[in-house]
Protein backbone atom coordinates (compact mmCIF):
# COMPACT_ATOMS: atom_id res chain seq x y z
CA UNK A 1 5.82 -25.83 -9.38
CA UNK A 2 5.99 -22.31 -10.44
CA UNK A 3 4.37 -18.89 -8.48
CA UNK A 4 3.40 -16.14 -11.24
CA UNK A 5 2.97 -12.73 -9.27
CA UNK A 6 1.67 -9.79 -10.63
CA UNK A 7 1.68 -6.24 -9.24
CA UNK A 8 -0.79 -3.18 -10.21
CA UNK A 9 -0.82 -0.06 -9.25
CA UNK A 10 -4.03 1.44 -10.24
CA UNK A 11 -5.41 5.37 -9.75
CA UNK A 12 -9.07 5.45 -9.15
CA UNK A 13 -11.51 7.84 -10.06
CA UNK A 14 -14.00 9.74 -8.14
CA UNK A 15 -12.90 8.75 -4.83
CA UNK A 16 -12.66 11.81 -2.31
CA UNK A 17 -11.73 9.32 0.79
CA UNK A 18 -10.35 5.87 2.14
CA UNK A 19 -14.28 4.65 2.62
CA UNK A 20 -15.40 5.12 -1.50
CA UNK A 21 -11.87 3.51 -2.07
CA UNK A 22 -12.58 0.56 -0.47
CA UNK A 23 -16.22 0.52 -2.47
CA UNK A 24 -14.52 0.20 -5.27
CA UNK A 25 -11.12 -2.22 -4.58
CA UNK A 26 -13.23 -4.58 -2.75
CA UNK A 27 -15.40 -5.32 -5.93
CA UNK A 28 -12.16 -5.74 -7.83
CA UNK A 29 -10.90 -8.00 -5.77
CA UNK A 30 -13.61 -10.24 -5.29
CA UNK A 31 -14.02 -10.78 -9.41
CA UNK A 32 -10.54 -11.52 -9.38
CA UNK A 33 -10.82 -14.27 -6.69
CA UNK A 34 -13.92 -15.42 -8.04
CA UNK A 35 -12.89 -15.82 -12.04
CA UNK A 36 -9.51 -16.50 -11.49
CA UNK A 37 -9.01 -18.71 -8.56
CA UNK A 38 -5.88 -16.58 -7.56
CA UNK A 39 -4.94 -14.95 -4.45
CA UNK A 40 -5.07 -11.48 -4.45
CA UNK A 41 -4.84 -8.32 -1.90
CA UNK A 42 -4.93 -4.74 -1.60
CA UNK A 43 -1.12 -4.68 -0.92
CA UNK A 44 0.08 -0.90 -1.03
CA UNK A 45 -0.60 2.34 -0.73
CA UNK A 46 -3.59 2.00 1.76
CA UNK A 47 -3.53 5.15 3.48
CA UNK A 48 -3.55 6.93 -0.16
CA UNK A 49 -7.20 7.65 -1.29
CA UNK A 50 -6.65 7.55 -5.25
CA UNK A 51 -4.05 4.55 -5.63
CA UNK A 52 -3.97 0.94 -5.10
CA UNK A 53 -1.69 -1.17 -5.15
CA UNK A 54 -2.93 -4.65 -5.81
CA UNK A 55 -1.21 -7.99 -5.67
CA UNK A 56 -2.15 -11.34 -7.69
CA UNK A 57 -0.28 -14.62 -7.26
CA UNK A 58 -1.01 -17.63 -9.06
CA UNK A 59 -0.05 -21.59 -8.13
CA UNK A 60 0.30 -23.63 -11.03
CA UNK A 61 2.91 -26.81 -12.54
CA UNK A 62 2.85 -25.21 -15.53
CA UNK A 63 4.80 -21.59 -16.62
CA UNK A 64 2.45 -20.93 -19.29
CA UNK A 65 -0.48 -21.35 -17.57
CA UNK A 66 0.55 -18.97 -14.47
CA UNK A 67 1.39 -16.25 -17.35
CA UNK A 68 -1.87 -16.91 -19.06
CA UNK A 69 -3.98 -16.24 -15.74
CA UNK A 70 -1.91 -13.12 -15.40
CA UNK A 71 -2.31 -11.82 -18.32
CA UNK A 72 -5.76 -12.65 -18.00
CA UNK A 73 -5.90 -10.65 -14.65
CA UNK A 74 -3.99 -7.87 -15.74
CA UNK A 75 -6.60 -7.32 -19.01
CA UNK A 76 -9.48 -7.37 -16.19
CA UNK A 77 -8.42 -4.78 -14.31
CA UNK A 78 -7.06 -2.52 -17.25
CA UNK A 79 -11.01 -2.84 -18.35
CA UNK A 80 -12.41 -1.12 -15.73
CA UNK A 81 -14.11 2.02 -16.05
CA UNK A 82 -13.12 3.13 -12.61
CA UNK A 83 -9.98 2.67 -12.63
CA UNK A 84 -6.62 3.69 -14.81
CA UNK A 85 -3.68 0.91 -14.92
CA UNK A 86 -0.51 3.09 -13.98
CA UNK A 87 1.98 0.01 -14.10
CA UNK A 88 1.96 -3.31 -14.42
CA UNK A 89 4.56 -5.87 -13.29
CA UNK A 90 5.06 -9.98 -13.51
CA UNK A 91 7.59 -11.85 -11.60
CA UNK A 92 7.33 -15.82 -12.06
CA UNK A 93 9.07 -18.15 -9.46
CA UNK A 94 9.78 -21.80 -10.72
CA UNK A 95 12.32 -24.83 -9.67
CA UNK A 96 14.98 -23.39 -11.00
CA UNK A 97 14.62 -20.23 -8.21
C-alpha cells in the first residue's frame, strides 16, 4: 500500500477577508474530491486571508498511480484563474516506510 501526499500553498486573488476566501477554497476542494476521489483539506494558514494551504492524500497499491493522481491534482489547481501556485510538494509513503 502506498499514501502519496501533496501539499499547496496557493495565494488567492481578490479576496479582502476570511468569508470570500472560503468562496473560493471550498469550490477547489470540492472538484478535487469529486474528480479525484482523494482526500483533501484546507490545512494551513486559515486565519490568513490571501493563502491556503491545501492538503491532498491519495490511497492506492500502486506508486505510480498515487503520483499520477498527484500530478493530476497539482495541474488542477495550478489552472485556476483565481489562484497562483506558490509551492508545491509530494511526499509518498509505501511498505518500505
Amino acid at each position: 500500500m502506498y499514501v502519496g501526499v501533496l501539499e499547496v500553498d496557493v495565494l488567492l486573488g481578490d479576496v479582502h477577508s476570511l468569508k470570500q476566501k472560503r468562496a473560493v477554497v471550498r469550490p477547489v476542494v470540492a472538484e478535487l474530491r469529486r474528480r479525484f476521489e482523494v482526500a483533501v483539506s484546507e490545512a494551513g494558514n486559515q486565519d490568513l486571508y490571501r493563502r491556503a494551504l491545501i492538503g491532498i492524500a491519495v490511497v492506492s497499491g500502486d506508486a505510480t498511480h498515487a503520483r499520477e493522481v498527484l500530478d493530476a491534482c497539482e495541474r488542477l489547481v495550478a489552472a485556476r484563474p483565481e489562484l497562483e501556485l506558490l509551492s508545491a510538494r509530494q511526499r509518498m509513503l509505501g511498505p518500505e516506510d
